[in-house]
N, C-alpha and C. Protein backbone atom coordinates (compact mmCIF):
# COMPACT_ATOMS: atom_id res chain seq x y z
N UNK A 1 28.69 60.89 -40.89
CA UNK A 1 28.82 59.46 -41.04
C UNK A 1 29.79 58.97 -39.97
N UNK A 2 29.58 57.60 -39.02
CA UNK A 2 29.83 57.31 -38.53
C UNK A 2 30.53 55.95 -38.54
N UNK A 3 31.85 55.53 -38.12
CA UNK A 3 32.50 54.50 -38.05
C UNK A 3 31.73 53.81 -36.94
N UNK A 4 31.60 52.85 -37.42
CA UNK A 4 30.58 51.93 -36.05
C UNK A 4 31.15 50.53 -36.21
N UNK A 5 31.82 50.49 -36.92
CA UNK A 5 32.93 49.01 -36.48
C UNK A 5 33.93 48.79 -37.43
N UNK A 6 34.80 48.19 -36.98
CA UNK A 6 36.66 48.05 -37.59
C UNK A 6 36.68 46.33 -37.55
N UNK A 7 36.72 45.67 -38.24
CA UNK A 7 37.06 44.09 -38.27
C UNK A 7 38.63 43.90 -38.96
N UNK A 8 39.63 42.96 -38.30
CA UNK A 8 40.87 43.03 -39.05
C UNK A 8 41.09 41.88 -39.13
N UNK A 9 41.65 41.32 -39.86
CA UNK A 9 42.32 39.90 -40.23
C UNK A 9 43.43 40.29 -40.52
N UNK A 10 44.07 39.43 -39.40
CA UNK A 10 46.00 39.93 -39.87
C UNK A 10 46.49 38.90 -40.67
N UNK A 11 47.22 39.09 -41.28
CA UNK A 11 48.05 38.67 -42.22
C UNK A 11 49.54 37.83 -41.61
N UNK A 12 50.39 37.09 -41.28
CA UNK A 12 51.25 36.59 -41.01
C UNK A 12 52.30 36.05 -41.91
N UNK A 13 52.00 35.77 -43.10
CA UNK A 13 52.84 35.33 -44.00
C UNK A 13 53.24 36.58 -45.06
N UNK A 14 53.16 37.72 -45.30
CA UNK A 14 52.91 38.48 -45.70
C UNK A 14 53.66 39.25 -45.24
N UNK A 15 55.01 39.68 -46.12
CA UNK A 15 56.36 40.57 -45.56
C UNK A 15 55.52 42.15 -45.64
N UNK A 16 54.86 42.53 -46.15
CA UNK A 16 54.42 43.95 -46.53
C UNK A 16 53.02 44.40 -46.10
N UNK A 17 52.34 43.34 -46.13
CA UNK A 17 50.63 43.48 -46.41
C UNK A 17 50.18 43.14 -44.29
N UNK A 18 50.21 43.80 -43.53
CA UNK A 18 49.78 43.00 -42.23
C UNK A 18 48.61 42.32 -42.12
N UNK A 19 48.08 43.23 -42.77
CA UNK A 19 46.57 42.92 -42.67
C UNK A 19 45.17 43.24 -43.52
N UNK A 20 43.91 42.96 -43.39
CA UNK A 20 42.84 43.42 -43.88
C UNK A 20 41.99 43.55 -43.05
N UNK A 21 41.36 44.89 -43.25
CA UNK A 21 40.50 45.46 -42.76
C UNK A 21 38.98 45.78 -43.49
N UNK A 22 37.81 45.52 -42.70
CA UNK A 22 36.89 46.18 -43.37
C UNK A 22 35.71 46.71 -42.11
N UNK A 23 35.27 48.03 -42.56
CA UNK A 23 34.93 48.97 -41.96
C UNK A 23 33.50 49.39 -42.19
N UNK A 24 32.40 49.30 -41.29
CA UNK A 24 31.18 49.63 -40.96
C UNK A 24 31.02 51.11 -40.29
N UNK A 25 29.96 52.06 -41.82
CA UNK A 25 29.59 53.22 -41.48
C UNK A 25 28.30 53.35 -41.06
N UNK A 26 27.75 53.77 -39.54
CA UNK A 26 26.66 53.73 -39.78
C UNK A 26 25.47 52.44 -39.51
N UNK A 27 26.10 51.71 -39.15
CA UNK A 27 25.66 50.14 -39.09
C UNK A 27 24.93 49.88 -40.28
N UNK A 28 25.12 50.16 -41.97
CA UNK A 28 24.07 50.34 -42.55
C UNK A 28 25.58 49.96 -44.19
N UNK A 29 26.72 50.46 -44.17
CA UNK A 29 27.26 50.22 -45.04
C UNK A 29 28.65 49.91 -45.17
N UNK A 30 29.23 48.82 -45.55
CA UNK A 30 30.43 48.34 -45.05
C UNK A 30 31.43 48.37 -46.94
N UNK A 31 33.01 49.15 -46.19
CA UNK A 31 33.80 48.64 -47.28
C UNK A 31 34.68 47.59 -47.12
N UNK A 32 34.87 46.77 -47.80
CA UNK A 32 35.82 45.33 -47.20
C UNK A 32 37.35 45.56 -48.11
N UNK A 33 38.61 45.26 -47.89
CA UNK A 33 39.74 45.04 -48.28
C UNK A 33 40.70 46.23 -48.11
N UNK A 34 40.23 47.08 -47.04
CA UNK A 34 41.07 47.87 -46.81
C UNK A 34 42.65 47.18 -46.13
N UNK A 35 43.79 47.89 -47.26
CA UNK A 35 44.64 47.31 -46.75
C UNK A 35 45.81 48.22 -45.37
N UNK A 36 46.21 47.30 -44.82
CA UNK A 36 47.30 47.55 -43.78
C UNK A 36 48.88 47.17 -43.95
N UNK A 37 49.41 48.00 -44.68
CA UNK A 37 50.44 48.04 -45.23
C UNK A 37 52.38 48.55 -44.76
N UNK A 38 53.05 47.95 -44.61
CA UNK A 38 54.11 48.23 -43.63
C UNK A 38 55.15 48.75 -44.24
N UNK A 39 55.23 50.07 -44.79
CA UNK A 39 56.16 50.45 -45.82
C UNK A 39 57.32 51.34 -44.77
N UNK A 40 58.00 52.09 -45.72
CA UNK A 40 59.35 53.03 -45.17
C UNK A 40 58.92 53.83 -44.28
N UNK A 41 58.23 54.58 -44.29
CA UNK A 41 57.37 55.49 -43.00
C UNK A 41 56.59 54.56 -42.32
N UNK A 42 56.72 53.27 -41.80
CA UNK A 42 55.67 52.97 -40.66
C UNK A 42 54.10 52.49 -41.80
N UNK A 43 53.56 52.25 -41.08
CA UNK A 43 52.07 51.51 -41.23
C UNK A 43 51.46 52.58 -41.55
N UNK A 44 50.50 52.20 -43.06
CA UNK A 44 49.70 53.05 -43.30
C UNK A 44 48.70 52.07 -43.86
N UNK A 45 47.80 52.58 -44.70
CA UNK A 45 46.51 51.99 -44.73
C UNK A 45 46.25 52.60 -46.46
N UNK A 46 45.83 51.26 -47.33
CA UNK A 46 45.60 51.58 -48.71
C UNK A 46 43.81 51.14 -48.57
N UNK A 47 43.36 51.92 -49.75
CA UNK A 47 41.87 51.45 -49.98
C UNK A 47 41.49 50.75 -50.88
N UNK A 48 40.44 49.98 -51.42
CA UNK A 48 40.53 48.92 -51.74
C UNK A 48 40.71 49.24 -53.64
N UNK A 49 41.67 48.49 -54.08
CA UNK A 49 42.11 48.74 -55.47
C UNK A 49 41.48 47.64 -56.22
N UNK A 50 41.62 48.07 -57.67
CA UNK A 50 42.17 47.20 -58.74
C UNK A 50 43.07 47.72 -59.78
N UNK A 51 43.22 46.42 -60.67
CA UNK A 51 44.41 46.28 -61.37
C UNK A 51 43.89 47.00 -62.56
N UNK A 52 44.40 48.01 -63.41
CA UNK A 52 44.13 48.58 -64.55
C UNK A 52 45.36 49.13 -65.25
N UNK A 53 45.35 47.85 -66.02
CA UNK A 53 46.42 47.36 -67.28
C UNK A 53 48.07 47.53 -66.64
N UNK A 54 48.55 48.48 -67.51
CA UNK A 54 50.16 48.48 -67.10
C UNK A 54 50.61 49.83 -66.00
N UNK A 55 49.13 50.31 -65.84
CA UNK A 55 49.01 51.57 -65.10
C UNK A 55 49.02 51.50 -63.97
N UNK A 56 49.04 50.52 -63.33
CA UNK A 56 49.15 50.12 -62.06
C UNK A 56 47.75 50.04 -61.33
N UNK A 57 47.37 50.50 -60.21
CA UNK A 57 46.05 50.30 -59.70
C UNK A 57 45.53 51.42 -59.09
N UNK A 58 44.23 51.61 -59.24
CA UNK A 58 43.18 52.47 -59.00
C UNK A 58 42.02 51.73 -57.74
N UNK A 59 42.14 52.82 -56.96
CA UNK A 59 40.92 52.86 -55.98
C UNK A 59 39.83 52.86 -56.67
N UNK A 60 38.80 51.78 -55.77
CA UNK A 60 37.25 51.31 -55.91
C UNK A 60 36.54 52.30 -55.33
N UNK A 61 37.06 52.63 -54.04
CA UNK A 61 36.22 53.00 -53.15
C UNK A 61 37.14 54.16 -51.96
N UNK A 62 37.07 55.17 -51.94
CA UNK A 62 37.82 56.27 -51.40
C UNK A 62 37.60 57.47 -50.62
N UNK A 63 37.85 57.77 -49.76
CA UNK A 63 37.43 58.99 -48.81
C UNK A 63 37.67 60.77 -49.95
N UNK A 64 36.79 61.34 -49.43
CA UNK A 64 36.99 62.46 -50.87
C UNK A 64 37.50 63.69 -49.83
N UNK A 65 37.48 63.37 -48.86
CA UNK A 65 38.37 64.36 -47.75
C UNK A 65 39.54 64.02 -47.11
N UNK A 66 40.75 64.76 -46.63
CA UNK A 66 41.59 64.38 -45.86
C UNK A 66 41.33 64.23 -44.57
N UNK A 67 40.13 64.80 -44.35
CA UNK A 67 39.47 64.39 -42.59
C UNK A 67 39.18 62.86 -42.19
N UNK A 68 38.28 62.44 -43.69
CA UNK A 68 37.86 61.43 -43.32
C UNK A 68 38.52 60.53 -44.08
N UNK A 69 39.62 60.54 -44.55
CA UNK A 69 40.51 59.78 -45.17
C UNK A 69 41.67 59.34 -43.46
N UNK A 70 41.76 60.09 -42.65
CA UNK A 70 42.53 60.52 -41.78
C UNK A 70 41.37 59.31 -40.32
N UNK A 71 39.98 60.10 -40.50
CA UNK A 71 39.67 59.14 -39.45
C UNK A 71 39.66 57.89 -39.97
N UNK A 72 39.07 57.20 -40.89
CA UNK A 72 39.34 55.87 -41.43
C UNK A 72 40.82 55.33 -41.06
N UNK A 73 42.23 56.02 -41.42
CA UNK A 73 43.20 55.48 -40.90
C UNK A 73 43.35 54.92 -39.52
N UNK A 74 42.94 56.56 -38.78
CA UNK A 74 43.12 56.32 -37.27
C UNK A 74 42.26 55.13 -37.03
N UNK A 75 41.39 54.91 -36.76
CA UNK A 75 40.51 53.86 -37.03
C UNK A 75 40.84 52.38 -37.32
N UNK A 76 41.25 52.60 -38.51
CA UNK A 76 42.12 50.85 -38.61
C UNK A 76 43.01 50.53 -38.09
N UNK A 77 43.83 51.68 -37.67
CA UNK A 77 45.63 51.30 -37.69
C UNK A 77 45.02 51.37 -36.06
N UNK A 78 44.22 51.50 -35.39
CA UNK A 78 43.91 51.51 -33.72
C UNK A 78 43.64 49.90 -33.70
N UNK A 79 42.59 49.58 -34.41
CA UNK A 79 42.15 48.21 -34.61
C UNK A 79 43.09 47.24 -35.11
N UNK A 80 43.64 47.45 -35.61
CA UNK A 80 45.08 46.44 -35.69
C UNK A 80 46.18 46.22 -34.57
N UNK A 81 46.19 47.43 -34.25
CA UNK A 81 47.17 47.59 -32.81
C UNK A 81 46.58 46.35 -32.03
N UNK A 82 44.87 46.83 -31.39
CA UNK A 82 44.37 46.08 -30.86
C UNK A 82 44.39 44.63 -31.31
N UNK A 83 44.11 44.40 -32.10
CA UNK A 83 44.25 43.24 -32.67
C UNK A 83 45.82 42.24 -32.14
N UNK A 84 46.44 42.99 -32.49
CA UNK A 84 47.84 42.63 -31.85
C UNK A 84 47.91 41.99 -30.66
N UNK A 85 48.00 43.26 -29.49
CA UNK A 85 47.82 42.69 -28.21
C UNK A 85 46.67 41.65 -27.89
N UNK A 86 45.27 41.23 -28.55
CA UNK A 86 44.63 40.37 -28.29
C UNK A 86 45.37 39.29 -28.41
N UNK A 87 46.54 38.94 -28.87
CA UNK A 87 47.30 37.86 -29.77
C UNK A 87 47.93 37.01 -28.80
């Protein structure tokens, strides 16, 4: 499976959250609300959640490998960069 496009909407008002991302596998299936997140280690990248009760939140939608949990990052956090300098 193939990453075949990165779309980002940055975020500006938003002390934590930079941005949103959503990501085309394949030209055939897209996940939307991947987040871009600016915590204690630098920028990382959450997948898209919800809220379940006092338990905090659970992934919708998730990579079941660290490979491809890993290219999806590289991937966004490249596309945001870019995103940047377009600015």
């Amino acid at each position: 499976m193939k990453i075949t496009d990165v779309r980002i909407r940055r975020l500006v008002d938003n002390e934590s959250i930079k941005g949103v991302a959503s990501i085309t596998f394949d030209d055939e299936f897209v996940v939307h609300d991947i987040k871009i997140i600016d915590g204690q280690n630098g920028l990382f990248v959450a997948m898209p959640s919800k809220k379940v009760g006092d338990a905090g939140f659970r992934d919708i939608a998730h990579p079941l490998s660290s490979e491809v949990r890993n290219r999806i990052k590289d991937a966004v956090l490249s596309a945001y960069e870019d995103s940047k300098e377009e600015e």
